[in-house]
C-alpha atoms as a PDB file:
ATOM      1  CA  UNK A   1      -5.668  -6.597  30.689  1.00  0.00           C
ATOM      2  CA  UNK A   2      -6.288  -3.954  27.965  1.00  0.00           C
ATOM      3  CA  UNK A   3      -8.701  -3.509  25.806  1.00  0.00           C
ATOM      4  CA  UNK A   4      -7.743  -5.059  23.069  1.00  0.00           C
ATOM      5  CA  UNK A   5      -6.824  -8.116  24.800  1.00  0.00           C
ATOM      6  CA  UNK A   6     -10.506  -7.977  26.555  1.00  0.00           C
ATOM      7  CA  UNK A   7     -11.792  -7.964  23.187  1.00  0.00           C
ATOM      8  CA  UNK A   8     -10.444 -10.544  21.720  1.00  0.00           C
ATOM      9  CA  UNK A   9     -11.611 -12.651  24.907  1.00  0.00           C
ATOM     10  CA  UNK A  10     -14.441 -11.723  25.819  1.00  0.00           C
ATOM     11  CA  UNK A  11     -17.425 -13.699  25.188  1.00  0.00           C
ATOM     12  CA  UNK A  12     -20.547 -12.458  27.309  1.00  0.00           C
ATOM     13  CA  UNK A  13     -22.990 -10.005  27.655  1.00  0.00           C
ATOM     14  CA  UNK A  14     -21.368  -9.288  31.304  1.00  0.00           C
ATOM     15  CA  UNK A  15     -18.031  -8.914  29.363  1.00  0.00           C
ATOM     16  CA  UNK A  16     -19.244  -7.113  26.506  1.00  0.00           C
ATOM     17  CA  UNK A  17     -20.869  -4.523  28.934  1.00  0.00           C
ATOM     18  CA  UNK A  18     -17.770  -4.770  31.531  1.00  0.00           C
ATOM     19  CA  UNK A  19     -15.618  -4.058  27.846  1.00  0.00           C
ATOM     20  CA  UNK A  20     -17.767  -0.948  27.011  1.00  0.00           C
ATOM     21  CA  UNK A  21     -17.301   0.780  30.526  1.00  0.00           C
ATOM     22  CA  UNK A  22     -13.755   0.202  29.888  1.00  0.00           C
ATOM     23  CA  UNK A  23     -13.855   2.197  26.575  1.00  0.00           C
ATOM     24  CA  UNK A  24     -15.507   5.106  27.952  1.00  0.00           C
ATOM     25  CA  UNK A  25     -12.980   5.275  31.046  1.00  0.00           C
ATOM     26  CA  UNK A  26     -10.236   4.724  28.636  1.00  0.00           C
ATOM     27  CA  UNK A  27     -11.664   7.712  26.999  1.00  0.00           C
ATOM     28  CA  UNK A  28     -12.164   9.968  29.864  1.00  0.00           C
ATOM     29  CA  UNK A  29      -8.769   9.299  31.131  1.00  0.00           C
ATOM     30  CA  UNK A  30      -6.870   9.729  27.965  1.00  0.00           C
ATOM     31  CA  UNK A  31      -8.463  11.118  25.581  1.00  0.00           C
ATOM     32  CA  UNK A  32      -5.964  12.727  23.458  1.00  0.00           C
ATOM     33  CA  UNK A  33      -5.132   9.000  22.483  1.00  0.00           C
ATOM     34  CA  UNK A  34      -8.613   8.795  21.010  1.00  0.00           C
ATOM     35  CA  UNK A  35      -8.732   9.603  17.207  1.00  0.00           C
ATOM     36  CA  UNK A  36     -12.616   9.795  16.953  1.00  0.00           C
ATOM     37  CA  UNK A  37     -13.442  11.323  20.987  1.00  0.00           C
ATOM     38  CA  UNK A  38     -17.146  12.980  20.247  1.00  0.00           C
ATOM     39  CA  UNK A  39     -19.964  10.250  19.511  1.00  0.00           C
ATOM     40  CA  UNK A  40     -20.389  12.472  15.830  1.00  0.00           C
ATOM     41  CA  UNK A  41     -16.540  11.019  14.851  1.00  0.00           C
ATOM     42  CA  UNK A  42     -16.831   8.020  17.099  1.00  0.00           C
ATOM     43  CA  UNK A  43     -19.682   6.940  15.307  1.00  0.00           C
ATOM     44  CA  UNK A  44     -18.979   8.019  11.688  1.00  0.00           C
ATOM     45  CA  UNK A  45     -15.556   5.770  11.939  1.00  0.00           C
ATOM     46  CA  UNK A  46     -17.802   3.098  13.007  1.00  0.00           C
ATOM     47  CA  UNK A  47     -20.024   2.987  10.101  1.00  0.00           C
ATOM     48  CA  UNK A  48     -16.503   3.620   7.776  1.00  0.00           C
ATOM     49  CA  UNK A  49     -14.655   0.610   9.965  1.00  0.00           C
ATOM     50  CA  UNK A  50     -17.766  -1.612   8.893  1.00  0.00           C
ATOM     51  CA  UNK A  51     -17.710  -1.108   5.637  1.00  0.00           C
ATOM     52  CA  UNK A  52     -14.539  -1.566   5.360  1.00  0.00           C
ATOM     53  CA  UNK A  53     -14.081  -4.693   7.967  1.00  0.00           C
ATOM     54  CA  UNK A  54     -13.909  -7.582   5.514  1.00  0.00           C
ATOM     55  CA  UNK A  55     -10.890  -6.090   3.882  1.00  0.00           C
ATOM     56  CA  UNK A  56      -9.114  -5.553   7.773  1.00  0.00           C
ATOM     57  CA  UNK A  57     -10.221  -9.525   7.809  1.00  0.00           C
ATOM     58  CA  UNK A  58      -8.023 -10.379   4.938  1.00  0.00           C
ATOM     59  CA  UNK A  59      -5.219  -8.032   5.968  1.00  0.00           C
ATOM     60  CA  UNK A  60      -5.191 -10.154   9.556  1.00  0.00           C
ATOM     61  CA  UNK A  61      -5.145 -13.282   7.159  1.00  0.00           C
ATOM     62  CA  UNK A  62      -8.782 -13.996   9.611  1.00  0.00           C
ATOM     63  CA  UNK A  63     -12.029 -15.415   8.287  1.00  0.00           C
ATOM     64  CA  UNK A  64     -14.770 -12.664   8.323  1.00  0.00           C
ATOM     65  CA  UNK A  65     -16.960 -13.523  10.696  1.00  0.00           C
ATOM     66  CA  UNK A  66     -20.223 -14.660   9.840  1.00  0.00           C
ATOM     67  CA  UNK A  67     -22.277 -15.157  12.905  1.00  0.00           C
ATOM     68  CA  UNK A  68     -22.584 -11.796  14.011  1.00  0.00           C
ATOM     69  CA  UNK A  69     -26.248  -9.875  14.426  1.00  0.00           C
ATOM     70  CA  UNK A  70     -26.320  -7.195  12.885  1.00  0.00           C
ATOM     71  CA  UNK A  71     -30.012  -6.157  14.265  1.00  0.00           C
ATOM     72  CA  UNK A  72     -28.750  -7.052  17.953  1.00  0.00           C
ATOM     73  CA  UNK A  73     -25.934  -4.797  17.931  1.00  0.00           C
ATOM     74  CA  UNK A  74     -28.117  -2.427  15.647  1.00  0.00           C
ATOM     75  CA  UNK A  75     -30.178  -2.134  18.384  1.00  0.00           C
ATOM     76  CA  UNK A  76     -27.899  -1.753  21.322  1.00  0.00           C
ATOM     77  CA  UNK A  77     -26.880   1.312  19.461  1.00  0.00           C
ATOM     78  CA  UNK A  78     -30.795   2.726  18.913  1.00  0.00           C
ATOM     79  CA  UNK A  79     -31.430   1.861  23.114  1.00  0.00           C
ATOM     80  CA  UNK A  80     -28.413   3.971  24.276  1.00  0.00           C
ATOM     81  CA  UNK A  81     -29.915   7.125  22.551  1.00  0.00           C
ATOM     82  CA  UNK A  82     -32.932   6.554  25.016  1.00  0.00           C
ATOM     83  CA  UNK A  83     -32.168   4.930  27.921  1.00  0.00           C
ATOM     84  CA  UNK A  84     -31.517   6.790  30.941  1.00  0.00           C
END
């Protein structure tokens, strides 16, 4: 399955974290295919692709989705700098 197959499935924390692994093995083994491949571009895109994500929404003709949290996955992101 790739990855964007495994996102659109998955529905987890397992998967979620089983999804992750997959991104940073799809990065080590190709990572001329990666536009953004240091966590300084990898995570300015992010905060761009955010912004931006409710206009991707309407381009998919897809409901935004409304049930995500923020401070969840805003915290996921504070953790990694720190845990070992």
């Amino acid at each position: 399955m790739d990855l964007l197959d495994q996102q659109r499935t998955l529905r987890t924390r397992e998967e979620f974290a089983a999804f992750v692994d997959q991104l940073r093995q799809d990065l080590l083994k190709r990572p001329e295919e990666w536009e953004n491949p240091t966590l300084d571009r990898f995570l300015e895109a992010m905060a761009a692709w955010v912004s931006a994500s409710p206009g991707h929404f309407r381009n998919i003709g897809q409901p935004y989705p409304e049930d995500v949290n923020w401070s969840f996955f805003a915290g996921v992101l504070l953790a990694a700098r720190i845990y070992e």
